[in-house]
C-alpha atoms as a PDB file:
ATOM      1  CA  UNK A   1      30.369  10.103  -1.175  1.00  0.00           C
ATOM      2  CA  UNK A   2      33.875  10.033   0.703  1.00  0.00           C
ATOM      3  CA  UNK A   3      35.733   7.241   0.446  1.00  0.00           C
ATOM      4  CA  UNK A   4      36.123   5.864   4.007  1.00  0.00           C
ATOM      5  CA  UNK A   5      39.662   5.790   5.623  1.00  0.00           C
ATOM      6  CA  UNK A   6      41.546   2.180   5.069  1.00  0.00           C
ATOM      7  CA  UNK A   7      41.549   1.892   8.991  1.00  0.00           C
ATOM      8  CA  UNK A   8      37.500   1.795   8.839  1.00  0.00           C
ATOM      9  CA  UNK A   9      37.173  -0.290   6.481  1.00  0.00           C
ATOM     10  CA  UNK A  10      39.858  -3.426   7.776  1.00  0.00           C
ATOM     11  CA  UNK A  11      37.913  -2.612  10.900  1.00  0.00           C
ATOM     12  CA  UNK A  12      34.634  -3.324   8.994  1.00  0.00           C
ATOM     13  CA  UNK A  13      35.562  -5.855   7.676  1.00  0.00           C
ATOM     14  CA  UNK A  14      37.710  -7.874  10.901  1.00  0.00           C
ATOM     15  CA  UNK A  15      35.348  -6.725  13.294  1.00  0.00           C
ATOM     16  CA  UNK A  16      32.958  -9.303  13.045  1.00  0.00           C
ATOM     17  CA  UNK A  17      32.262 -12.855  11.746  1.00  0.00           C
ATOM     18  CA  UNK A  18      29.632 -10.834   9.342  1.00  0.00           C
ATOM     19  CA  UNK A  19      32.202  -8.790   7.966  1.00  0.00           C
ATOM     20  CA  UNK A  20      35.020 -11.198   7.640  1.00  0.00           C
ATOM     21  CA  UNK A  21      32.267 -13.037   5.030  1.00  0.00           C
ATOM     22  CA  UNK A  22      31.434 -10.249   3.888  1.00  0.00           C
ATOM     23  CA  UNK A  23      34.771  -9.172   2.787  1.00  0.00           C
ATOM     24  CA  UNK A  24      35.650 -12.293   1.034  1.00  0.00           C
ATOM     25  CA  UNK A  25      37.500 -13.761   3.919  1.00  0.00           C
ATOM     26  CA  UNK A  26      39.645 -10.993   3.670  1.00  0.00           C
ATOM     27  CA  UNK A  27      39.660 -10.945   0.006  1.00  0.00           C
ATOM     28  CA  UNK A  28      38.153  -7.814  -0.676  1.00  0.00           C
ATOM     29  CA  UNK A  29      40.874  -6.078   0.979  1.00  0.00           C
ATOM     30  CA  UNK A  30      43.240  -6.746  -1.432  1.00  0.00           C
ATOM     31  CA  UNK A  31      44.467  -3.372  -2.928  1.00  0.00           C
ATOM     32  CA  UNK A  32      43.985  -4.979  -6.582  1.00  0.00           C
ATOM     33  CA  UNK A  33      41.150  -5.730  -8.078  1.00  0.00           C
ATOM     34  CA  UNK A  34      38.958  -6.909  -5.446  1.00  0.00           C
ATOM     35  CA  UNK A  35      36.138  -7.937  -7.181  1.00  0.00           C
ATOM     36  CA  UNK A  36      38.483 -10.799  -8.979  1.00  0.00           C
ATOM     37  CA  UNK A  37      39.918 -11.941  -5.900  1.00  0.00           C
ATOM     38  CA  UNK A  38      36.856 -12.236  -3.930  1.00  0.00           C
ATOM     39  CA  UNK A  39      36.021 -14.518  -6.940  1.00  0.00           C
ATOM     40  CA  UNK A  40      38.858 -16.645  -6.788  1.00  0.00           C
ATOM     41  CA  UNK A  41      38.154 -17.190  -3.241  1.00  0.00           C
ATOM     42  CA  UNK A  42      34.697 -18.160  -4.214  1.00  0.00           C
ATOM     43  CA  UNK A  43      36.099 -20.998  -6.685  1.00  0.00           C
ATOM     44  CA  UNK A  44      36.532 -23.630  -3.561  1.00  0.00           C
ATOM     45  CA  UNK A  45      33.403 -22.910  -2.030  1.00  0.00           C
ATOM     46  CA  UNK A  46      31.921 -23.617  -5.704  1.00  0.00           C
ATOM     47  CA  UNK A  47      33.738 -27.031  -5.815  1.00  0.00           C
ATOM     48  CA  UNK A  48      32.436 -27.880  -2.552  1.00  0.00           C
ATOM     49  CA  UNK A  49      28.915 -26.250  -3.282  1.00  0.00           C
ATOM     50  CA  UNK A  50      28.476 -28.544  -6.597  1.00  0.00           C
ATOM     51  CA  UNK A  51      29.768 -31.661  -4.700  1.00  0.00           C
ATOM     52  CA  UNK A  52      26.467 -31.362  -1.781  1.00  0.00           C
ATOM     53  CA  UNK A  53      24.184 -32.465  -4.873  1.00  0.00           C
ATOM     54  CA  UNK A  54      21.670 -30.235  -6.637  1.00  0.00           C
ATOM     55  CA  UNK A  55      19.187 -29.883  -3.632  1.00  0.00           C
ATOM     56  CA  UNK A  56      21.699 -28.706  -1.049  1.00  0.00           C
ATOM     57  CA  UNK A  57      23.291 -26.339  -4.071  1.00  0.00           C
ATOM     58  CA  UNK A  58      20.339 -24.387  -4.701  1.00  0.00           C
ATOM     59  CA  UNK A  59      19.286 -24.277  -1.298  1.00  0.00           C
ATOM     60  CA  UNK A  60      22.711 -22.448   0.415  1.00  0.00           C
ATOM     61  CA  UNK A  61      22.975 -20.689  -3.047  1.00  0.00           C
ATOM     62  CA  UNK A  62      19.680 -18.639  -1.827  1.00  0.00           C
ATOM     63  CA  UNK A  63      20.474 -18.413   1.524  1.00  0.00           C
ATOM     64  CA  UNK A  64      23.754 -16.821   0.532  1.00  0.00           C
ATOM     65  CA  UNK A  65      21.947 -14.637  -1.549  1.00  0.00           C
ATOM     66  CA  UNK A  66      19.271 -13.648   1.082  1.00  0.00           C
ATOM     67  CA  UNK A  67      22.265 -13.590   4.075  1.00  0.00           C
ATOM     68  CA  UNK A  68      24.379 -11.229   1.581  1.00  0.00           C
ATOM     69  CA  UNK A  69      21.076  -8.960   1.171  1.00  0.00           C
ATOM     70  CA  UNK A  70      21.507  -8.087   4.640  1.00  0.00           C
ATOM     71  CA  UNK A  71      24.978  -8.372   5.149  1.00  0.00           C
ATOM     72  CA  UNK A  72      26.008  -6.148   3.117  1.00  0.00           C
ATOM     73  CA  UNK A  73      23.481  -3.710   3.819  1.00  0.00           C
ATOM     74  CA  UNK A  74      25.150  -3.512   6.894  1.00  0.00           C
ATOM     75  CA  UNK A  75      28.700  -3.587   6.626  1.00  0.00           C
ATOM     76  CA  UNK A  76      27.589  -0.654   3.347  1.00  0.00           C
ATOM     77  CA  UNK A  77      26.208   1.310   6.024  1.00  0.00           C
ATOM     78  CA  UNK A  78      28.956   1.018   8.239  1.00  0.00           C
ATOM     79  CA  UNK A  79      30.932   2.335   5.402  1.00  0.00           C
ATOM     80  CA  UNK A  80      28.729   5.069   4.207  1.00  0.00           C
ATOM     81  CA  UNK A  81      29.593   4.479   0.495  1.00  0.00           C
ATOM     82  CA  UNK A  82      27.068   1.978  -1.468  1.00  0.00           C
ATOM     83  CA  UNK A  83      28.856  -1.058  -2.974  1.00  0.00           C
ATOM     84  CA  UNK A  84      31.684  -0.112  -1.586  1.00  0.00           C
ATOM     85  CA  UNK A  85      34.555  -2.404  -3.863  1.00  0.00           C
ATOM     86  CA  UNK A  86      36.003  -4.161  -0.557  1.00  0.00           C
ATOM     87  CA  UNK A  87      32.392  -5.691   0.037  1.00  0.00           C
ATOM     88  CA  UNK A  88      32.574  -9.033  -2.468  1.00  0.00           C
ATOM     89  CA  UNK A  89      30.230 -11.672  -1.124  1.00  0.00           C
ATOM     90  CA  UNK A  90      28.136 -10.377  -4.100  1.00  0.00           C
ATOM     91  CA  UNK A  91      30.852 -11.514  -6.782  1.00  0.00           C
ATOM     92  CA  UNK A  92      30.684 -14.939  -4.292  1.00  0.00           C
ATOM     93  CA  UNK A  93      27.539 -15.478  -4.718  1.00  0.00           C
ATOM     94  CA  UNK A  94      27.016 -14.500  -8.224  1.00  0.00           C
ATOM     95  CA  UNK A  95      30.134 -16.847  -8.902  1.00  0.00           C
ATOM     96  CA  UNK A  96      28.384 -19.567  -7.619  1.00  0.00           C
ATOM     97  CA  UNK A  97      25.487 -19.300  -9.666  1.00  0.00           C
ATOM     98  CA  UNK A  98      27.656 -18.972 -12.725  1.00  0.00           C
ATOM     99  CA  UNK A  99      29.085 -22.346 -12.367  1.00  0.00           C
ATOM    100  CA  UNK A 100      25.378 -23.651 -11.445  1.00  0.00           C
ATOM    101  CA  UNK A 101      24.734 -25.607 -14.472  1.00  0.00           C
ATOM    102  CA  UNK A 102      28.442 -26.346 -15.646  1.00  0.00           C
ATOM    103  CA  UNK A 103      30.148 -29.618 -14.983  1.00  0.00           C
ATOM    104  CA  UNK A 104      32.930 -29.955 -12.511  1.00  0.00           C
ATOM    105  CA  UNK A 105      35.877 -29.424 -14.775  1.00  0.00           C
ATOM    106  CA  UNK A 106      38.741 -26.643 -14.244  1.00  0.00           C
ATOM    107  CA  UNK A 107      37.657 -25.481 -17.829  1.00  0.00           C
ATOM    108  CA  UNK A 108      34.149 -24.747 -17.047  1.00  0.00           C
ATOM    109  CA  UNK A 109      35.089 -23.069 -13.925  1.00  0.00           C
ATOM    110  CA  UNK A 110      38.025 -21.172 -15.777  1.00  0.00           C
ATOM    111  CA  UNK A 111      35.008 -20.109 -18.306  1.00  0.00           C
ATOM    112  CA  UNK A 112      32.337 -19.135 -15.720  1.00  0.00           C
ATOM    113  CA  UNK A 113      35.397 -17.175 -14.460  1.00  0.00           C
ATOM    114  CA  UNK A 114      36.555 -14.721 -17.379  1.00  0.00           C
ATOM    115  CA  UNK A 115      32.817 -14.786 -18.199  1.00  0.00           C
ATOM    116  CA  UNK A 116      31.296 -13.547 -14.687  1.00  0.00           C
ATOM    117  CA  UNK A 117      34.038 -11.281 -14.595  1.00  0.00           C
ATOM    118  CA  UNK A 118      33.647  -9.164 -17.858  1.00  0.00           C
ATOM    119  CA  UNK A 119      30.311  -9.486 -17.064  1.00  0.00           C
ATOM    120  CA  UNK A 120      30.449  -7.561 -13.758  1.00  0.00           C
ATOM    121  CA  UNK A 121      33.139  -5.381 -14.672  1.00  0.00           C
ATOM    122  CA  UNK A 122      31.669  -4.305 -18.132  1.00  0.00           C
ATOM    123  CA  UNK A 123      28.249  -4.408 -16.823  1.00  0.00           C
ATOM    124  CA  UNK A 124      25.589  -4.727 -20.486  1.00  0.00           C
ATOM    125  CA  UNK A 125      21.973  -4.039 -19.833  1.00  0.00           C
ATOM    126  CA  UNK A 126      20.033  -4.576 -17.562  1.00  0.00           C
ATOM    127  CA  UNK A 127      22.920  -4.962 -14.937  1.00  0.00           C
ATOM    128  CA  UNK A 128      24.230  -1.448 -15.490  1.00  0.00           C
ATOM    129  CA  UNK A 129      20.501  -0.266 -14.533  1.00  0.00           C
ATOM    130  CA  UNK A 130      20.041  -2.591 -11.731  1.00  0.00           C
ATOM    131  CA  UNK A 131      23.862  -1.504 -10.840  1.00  0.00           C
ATOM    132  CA  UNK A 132      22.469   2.411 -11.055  1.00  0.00           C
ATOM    133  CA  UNK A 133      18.951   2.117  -9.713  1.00  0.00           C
ATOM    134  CA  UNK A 134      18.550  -0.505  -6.683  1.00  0.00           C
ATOM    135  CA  UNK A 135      20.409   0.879  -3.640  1.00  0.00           C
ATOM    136  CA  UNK A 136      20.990  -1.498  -0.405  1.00  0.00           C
ATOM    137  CA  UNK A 137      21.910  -4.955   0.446  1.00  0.00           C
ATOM    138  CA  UNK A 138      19.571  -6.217  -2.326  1.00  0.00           C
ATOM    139  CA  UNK A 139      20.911  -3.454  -5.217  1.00  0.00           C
ATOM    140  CA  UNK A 140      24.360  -4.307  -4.110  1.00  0.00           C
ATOM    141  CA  UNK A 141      23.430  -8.447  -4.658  1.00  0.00           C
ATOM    142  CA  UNK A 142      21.325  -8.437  -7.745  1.00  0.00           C
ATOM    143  CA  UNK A 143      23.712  -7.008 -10.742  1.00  0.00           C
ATOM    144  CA  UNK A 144      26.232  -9.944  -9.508  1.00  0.00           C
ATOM    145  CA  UNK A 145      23.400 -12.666  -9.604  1.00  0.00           C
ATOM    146  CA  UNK A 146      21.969 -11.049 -13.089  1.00  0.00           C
ATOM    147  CA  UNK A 147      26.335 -11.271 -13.964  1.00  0.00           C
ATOM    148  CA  UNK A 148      25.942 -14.854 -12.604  1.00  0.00           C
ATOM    149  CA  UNK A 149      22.883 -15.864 -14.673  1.00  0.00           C
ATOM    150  CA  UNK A 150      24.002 -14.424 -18.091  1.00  0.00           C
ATOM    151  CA  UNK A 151      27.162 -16.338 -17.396  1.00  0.00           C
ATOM    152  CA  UNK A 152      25.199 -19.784 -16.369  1.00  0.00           C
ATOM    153  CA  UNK A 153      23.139 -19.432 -19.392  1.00  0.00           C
ATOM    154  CA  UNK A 154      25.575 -18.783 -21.683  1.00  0.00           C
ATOM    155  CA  UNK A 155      27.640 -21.846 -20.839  1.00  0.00           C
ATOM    156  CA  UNK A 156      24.711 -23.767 -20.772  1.00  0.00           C
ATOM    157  CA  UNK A 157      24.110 -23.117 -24.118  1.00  0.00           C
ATOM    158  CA  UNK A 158      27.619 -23.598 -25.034  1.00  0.00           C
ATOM    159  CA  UNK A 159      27.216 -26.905 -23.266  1.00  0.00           C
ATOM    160  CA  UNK A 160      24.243 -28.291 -24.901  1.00  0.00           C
ATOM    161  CA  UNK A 161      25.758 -26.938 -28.486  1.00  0.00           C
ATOM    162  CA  UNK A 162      28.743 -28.979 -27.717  1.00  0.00           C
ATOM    163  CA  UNK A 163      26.363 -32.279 -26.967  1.00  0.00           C
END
């Protein structure tokens, strides 16, 4: 597929309150690595996610997750490319279930970080396949939450070996 015009897709993603999350609060615009800085922009939201208490965590964390399924179904549409690099509540979310388990130190969140990161950019098995095979709002979610849960698990383990 084309790559959309830049005009399109600022108008995507400032044309509505759906797009403006969708884009990362304007994160995902960023000529440079996208991806990252609609994680960096997720790193507040984390701290303030983890301080609600476990309950309240889990429950916006799916909500996101279900929003984002048809969020950015839309705003992919709108774009006519699928997972189009500007659309990062995906790398949000998955973010946020990185740092799920971790405790609120910068280290942890520096860790779930790098981690998530390599882990959506490089993509092992089975996110590459979900990556290749799921199209939509829910293929476009589900390799960053898989990228989110190898991270989560990973530094839980690295947690509990450190106990």
């Amino acid at each position: 597929m084309k790559e959309p015009d830049r005009s399109i897709i600022r108008k995507v993603a400032l044309g509505s309150p759906a797009g403006w999350v969708v884009f990362g609060f304007g994160s995902g615009l960023s000529p440079w690595a996208p991806g990252t800085m609609g994680t960096l922009v997720a790193v507040p939201f984390a701290l303030l996610l983890k301080s609600l208490g476990s309950a309240w965590f889990w429950g916006i964390l799916v909500l996101a997750f279900c929003l984002g399924t048809i969020l950015c179904d839309r705003a992919s549409k709108r774009l006519g490319v699928h997972d189009h690099g500007a659309i990062v509540w995906d790398e949000m979310v998955g973010y946020w279930l990185a740092v799920a388990l971790v405790p609120l130190h910068w280290h942890w969140f520096l860790a779930a970080f790098v981690l998530f990161r390599l882990f959506d950019i490089f993509k092992p098995w089975p996110i590459s396949q979900l990556d290749k095979k799921i199209n939509g709002g829910f293929g476009i979610m589900v390799d960053d939450a898989v990228a989110g849960l190898y991270t989560m698990v990973l530094l839980a383990a690295v947690g509990y070996i450190r106990l």
